[in-house]
Protein backbone atom coordinates (compact mmCIF):
# COMPACT_ATOMS: atom_id res chain seq x y z
CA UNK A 1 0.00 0.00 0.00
CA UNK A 2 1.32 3.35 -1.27
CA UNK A 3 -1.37 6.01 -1.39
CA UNK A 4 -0.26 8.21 1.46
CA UNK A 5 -4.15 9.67 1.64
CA UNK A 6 -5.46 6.10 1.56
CA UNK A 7 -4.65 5.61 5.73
CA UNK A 8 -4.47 7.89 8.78
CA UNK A 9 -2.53 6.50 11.79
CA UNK A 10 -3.38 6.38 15.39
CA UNK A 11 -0.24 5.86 17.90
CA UNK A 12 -0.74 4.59 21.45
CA UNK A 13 1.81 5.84 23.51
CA UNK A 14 -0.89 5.99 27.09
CA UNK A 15 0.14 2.83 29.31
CA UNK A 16 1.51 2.94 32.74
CA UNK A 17 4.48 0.88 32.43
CA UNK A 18 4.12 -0.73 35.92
CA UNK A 19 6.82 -3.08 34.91
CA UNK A 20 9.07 -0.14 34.45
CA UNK A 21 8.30 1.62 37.33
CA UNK A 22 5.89 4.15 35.73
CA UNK A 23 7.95 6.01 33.54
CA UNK A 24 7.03 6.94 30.26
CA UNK A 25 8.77 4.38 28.58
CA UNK A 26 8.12 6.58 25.01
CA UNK A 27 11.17 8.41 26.41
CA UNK A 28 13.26 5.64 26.09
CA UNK A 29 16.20 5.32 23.53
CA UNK A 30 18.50 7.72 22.00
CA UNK A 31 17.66 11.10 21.06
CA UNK A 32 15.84 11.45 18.20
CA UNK A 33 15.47 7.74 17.93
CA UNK A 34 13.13 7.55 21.26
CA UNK A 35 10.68 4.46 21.34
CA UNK A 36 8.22 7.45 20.09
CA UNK A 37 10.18 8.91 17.28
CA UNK A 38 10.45 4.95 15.97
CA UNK A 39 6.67 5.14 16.15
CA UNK A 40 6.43 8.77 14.45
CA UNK A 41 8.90 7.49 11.88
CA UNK A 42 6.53 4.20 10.92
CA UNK A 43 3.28 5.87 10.55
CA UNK A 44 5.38 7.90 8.08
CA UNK A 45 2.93 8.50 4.65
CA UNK A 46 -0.09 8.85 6.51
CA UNK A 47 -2.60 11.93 6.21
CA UNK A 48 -3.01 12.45 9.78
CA UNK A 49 -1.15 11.15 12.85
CA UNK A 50 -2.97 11.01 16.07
CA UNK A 51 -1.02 10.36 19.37
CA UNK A 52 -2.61 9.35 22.16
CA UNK A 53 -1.70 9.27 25.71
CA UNK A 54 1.55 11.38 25.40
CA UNK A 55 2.87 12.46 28.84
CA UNK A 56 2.05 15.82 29.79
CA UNK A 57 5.85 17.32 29.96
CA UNK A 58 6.70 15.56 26.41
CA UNK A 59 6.15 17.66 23.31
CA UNK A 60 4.19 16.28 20.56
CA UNK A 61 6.33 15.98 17.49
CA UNK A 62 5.42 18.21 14.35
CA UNK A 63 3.00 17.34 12.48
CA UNK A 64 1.40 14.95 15.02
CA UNK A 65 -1.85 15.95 17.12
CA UNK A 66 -2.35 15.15 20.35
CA UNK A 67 -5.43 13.01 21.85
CA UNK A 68 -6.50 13.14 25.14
CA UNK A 69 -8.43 10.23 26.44
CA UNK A 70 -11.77 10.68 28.55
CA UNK A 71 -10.37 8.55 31.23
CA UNK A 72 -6.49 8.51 31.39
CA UNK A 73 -5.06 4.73 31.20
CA UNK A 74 -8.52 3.65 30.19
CA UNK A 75 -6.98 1.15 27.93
CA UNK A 76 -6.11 0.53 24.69
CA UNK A 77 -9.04 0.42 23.33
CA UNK A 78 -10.05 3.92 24.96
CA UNK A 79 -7.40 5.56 23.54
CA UNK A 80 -8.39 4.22 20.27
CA UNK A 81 -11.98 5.62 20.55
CA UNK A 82 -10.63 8.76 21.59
CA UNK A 83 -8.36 9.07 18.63
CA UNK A 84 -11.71 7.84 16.42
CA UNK A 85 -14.04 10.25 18.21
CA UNK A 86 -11.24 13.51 17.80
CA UNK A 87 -12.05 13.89 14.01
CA UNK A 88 -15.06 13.97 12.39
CA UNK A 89 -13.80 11.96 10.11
CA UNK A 90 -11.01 9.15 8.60
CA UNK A 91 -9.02 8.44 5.90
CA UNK A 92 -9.93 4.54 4.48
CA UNK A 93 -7.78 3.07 6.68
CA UNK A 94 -6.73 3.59 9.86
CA UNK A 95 -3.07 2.35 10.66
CA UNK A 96 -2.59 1.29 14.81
CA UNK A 97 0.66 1.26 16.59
CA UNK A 98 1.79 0.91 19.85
CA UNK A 99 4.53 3.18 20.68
CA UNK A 100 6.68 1.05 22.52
CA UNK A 101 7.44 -1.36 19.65
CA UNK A 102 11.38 -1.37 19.15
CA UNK A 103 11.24 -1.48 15.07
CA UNK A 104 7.77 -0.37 14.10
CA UNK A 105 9.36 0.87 10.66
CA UNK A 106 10.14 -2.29 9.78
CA UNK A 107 7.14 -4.09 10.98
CA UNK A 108 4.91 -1.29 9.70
CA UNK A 109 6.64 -1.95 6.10
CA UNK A 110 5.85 -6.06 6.31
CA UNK A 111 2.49 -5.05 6.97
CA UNK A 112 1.99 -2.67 3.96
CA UNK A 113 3.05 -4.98 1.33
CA UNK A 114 0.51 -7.48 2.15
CA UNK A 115 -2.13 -4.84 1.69
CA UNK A 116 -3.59 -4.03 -1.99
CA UNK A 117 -3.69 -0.91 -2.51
CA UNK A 118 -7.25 -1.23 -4.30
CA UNK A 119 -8.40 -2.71 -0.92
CA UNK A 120 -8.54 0.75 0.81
CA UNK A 121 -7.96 3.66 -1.40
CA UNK A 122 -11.64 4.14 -1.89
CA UNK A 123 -13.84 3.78 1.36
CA UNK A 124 -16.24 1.40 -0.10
CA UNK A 125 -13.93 -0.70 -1.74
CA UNK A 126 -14.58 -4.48 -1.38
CA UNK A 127 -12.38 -6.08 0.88
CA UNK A 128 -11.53 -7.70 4.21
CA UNK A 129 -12.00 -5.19 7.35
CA UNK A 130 -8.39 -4.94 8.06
CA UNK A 131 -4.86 -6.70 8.12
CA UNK A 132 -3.13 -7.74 11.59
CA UNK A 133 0.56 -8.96 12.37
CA UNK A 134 0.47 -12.29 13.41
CA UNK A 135 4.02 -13.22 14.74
CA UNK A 136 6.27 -16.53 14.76
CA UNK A 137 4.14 -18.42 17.64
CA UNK A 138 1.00 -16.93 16.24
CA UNK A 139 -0.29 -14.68 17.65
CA UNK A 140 -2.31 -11.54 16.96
CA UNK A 141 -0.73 -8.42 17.41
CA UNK A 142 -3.74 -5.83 17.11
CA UNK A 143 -1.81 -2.89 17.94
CA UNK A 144 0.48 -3.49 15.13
CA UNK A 145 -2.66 -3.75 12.47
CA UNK A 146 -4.27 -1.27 9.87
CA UNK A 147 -7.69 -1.27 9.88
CA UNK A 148 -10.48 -0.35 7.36
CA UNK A 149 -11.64 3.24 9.03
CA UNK A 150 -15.35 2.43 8.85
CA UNK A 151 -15.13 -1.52 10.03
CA UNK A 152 -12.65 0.04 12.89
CA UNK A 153 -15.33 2.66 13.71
CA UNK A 154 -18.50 0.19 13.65
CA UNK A 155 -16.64 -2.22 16.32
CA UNK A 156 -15.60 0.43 18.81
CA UNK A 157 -19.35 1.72 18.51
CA UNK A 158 -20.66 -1.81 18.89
CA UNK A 159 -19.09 -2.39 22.58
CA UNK A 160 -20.98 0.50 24.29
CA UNK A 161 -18.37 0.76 26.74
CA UNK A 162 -14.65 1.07 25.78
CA UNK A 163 -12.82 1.58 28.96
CA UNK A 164 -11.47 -1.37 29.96
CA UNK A 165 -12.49 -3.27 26.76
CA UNK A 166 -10.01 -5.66 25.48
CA UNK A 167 -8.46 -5.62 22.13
CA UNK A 168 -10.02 -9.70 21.40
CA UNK A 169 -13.03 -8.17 21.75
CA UNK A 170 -13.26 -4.92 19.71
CA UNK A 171 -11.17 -7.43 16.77
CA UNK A 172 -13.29 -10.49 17.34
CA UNK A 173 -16.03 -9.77 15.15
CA UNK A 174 -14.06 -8.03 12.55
CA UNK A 175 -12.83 -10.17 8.95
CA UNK A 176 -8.71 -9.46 9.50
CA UNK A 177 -6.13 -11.18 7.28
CA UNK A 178 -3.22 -12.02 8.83
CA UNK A 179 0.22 -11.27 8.07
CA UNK A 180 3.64 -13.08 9.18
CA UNK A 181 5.62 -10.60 10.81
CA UNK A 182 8.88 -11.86 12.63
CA UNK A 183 8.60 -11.79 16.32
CA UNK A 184 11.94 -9.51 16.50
CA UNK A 185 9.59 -7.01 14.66
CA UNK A 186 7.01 -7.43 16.63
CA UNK A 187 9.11 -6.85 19.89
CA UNK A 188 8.48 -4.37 22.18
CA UNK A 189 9.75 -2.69 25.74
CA UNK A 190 7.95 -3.77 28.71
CA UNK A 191 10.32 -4.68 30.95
CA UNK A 192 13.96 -3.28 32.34
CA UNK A 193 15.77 -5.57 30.63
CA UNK A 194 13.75 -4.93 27.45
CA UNK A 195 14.76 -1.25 27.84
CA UNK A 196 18.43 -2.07 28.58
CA UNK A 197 18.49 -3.88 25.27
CA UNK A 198 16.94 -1.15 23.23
CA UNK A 199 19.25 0.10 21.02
């Protein structure tokens, strides 16, 4: 998938990091190659970039707009709704990302050339609802996913309630193809020794 107007992007960047003491792990890495630049960096092409849960002292790159969520650490599937509900409208697709992924670029990239491009550059294109990252052990990675905009916005309005609301259930119902990404792509920072090995 090329068309840079065919997908927004919505970046999650709101956990609490328990396992790493609270910090905001976005912060973590070089500078200029910060767990959140990476994430900046992958959603690169896309019409709009919405980042949600950024830390209140932490500046929100250019040309990235800030989401606040109703409830702070309401969950990932909060955030999403409150990146959903902040404009009025989306783009076909809707590219998701957790921001503490340690090579989004390239995992983003896997996932992009599984997707044809006739498959979202028109909103009511035929096609499945979305394409997720399945990695080596296969599993689902649904932060690491773009998502048909409408399909995306139909599930998060048929929970009701989003706080708390896990991601199985907002992807359940959708039709998602699934596409082999390595697990060292799919990696992310969660614990101290995870962020003593980022590089």
């Amino acid at each position: 998938m090329s068309d840079a107007s065919a997908f927004d992007a919505v970046l999650l960047a709101g956990g609490r990091a328990t396992r790493l003491g609270g910090i905001d792990k976005t912060a973590l890495g070089a500078p200029g190659a910060t767990l959140l630049d990476r994430a900046v960096d992958a959603a690169s092409g896309a019409g709009r970039v919405l980042l949600v849960g950024v830390r209140d002292r932490r500046r929100t790159p250019t040309g990235v707009t800030s989401v606040v969520e109703d409830t702070p650490f309401g969950g990932p599937v909060s955030a999403l709704a409150a990146a959903l509900g902040a404009a009025a409208a989306s783009a076909p697709a809707t590219l998701v990302l957790a921001c503490d992924l340690v090579r989004p670029a390239e995992a983003v990239a896997v996932l992009r050339r599984a997707v044809d491009p006739a498959s979202v550059g028109r909103a009511d294109a035929p096609g499945p609802d979305g394409w997720i990252a399945v990695d080596d052990d296969g599993r689902r990675q649904p932060l690491l996913a773009l998502y048909r905009s409408a399909a995306l916005r139909s599930a998060v309005a048929a929970l009701g309630t989003v706080e708390g609301a896990s991601l199985r259930r907002l992807t359940g119902p959708l039709d998602l193809v699934e596409v082999p990404v390595p697990s060292a792509l799919c990696a992310d920072v969660d614990t101290p020794d995870d962020a003593e090995r980022l590089t």
